[in-house]
N, C-alpha and C. Protein backbone atom coordinates (compact mmCIF):
# COMPACT_ATOMS: atom_id res chain seq x y z
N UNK A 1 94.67 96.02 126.55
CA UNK A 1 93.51 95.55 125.83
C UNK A 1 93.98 94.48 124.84
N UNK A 2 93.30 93.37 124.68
CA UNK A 2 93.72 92.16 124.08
C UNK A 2 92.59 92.58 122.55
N UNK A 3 93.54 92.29 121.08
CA UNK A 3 93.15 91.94 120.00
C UNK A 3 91.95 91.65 120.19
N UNK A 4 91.36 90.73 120.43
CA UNK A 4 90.21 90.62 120.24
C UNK A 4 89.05 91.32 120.61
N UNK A 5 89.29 91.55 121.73
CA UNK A 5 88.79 92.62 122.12
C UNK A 5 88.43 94.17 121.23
N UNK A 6 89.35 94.20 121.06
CA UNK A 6 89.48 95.54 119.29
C UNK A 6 88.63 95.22 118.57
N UNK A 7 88.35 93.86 118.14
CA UNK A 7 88.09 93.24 117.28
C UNK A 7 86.29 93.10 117.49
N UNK A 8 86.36 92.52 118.98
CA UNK A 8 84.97 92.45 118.44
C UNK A 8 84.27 94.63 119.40
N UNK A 9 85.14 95.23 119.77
CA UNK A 9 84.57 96.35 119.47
C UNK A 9 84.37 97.03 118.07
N UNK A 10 85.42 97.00 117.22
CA UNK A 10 85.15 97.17 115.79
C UNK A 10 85.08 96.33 114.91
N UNK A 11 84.36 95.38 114.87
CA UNK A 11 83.62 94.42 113.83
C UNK A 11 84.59 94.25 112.93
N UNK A 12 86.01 93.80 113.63
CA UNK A 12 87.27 94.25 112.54
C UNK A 12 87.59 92.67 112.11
N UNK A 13 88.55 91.96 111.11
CA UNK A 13 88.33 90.85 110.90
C UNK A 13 90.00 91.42 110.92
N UNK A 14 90.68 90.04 111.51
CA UNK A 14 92.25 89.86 111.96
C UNK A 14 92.59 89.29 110.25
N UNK A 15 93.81 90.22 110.01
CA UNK A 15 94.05 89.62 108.78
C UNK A 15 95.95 88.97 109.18
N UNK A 16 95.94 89.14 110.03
CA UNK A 16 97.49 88.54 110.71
C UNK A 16 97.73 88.81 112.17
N UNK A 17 98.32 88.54 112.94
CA UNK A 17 98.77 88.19 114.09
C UNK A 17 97.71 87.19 115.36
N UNK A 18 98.12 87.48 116.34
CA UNK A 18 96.95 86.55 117.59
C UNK A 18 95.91 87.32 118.01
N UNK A 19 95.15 87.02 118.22
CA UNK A 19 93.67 87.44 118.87
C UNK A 19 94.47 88.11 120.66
N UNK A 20 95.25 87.15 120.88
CA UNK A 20 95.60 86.90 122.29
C UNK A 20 96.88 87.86 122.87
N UNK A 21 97.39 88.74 121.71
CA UNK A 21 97.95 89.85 122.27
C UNK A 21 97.37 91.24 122.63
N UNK A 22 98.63 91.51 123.51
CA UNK A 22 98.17 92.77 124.57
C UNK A 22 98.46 93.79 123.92
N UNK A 23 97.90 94.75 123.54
CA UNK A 23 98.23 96.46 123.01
C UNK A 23 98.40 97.21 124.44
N UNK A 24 99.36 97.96 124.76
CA UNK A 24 99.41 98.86 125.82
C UNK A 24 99.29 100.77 125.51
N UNK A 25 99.08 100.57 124.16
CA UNK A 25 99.34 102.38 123.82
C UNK A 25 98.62 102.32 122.32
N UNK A 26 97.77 103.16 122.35
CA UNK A 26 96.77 103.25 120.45
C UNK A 26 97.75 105.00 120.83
N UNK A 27 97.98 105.42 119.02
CA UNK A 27 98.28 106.56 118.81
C UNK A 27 97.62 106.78 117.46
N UNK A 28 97.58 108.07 116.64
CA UNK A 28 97.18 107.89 115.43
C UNK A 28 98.30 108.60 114.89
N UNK A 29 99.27 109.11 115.68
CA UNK A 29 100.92 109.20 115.47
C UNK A 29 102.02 108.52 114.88
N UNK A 30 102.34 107.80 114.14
CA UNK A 30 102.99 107.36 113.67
C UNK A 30 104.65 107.33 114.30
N UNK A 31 105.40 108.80 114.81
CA UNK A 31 106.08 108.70 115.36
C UNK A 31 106.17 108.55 117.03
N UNK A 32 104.95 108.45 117.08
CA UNK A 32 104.32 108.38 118.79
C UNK A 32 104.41 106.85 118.94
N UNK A 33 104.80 106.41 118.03
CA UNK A 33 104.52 104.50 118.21
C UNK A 33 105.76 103.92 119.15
N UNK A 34 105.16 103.01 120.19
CA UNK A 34 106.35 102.46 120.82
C UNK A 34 106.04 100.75 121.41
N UNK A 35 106.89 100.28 121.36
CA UNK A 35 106.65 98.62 121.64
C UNK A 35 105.08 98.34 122.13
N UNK A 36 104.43 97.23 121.59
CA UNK A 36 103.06 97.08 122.30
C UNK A 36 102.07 98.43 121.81
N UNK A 37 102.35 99.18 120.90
CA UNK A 37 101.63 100.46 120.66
C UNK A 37 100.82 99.67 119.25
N UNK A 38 99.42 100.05 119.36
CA UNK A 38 99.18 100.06 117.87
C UNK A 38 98.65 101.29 117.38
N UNK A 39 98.98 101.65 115.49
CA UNK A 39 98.59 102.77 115.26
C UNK A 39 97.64 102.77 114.39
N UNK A 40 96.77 103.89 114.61
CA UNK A 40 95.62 103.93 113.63
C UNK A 40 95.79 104.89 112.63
N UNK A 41 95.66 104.80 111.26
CA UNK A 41 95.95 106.03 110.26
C UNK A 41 94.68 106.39 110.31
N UNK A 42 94.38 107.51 109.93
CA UNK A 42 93.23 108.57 109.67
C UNK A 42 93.69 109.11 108.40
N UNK A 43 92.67 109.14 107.55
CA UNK A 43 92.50 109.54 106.24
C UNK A 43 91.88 111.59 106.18
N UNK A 44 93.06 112.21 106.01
CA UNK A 44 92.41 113.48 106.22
C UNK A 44 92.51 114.05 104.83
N UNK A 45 92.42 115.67 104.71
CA UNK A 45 92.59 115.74 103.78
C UNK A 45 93.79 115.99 102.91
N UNK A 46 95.11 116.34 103.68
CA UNK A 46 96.43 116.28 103.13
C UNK A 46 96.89 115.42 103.27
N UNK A 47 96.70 114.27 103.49
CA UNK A 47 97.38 112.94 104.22
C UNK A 47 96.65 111.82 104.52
N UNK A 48 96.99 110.74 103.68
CA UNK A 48 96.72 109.48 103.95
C UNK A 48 96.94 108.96 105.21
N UNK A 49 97.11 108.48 106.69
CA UNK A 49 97.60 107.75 107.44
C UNK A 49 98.26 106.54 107.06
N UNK A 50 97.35 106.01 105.73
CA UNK A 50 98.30 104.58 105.68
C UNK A 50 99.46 104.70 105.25
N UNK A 51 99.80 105.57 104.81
CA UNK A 51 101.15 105.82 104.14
C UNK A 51 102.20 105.67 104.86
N UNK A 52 102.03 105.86 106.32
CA UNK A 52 103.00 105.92 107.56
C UNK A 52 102.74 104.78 108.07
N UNK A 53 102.29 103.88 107.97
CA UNK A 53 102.05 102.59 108.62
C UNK A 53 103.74 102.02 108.69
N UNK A 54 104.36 101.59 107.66
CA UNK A 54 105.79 101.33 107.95
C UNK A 54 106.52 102.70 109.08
N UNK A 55 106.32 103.66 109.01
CA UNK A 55 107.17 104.37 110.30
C UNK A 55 106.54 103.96 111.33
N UNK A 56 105.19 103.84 111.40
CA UNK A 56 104.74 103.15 112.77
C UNK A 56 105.33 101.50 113.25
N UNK A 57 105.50 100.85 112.12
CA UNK A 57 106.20 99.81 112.66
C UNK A 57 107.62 100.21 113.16
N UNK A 58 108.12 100.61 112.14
CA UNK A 58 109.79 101.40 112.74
C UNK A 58 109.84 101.74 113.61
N UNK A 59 108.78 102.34 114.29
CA UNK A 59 108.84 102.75 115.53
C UNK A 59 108.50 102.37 116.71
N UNK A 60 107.85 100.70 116.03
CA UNK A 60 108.04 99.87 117.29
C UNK A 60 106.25 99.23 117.35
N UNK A 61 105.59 100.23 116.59
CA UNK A 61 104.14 99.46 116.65
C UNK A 61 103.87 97.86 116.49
N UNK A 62 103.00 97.22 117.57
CA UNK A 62 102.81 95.43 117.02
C UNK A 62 101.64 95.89 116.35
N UNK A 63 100.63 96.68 115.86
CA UNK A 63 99.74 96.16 115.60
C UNK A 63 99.08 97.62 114.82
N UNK A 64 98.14 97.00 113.87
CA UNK A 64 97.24 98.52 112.92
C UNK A 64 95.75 97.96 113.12
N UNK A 65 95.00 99.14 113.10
CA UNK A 65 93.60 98.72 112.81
C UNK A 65 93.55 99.71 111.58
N UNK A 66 93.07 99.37 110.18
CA UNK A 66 93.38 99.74 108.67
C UNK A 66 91.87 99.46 107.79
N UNK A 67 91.57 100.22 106.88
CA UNK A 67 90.22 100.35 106.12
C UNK A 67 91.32 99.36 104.73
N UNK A 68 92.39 99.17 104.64
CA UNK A 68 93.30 99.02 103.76
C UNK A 68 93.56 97.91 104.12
N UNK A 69 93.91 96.52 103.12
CA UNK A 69 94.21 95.05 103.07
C UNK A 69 95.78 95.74 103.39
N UNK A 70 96.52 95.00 104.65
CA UNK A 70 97.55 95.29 104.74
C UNK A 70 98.38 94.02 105.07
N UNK A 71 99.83 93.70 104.41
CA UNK A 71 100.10 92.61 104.74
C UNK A 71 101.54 92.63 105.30
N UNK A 72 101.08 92.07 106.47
CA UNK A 72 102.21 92.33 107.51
C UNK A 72 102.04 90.96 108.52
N UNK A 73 102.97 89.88 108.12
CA UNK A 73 103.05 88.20 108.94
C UNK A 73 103.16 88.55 110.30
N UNK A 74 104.28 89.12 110.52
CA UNK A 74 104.52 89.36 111.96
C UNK A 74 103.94 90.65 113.27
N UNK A 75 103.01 90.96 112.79
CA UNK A 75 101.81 91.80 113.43
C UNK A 75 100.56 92.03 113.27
N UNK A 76 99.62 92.56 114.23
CA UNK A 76 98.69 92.24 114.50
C UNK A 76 97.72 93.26 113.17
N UNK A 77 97.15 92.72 112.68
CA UNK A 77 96.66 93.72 111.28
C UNK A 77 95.15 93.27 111.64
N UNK A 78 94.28 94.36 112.24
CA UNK A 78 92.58 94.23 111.82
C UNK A 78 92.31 95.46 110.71
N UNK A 79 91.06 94.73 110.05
CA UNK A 79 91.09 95.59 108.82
C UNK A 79 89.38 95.82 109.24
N UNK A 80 89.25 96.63 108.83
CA UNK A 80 87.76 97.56 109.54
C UNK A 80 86.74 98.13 108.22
């Protein structure tokens, strides 16, 4: 599924990377993240998701969809 695509399913506005890359794997796992994976945090009640956004990159994620201004040059960041 191509960025934009994400994008215009969730009315999300790209705050960094291309419209024109490919995601091959969504997790809301953080350590489930692997090349081409993007991760979504979920806000529960013991746990922020965004907080793990850097282990999701560590772990290889290109890309977040985030309720949170996140700033990251070299990946794909929609903010929702």
């Amino acid at each position: 599924m191509l960025v934009k695509e994400i994008m215009e399913a969730t009315s999300g506005k790209l705050l960094s990377g291309s419209v024109n890359d490919e995601i091959t794997h969504f997790t809301q796992d953080s350590r489930a993240c692997v090349k081409g994976s993007m991760y979504i945090p979920l806000i529960g009640a013991n746990h922020d998701g965004h907080d793990f956004i850097q282990s999701a990159f560590d772990h290889g994620a290109q890309a977040i969809i985030t309720s949170k201004v996140i700033e990251a040059p070299d990946k794909d960041v929609i903010l929702v």
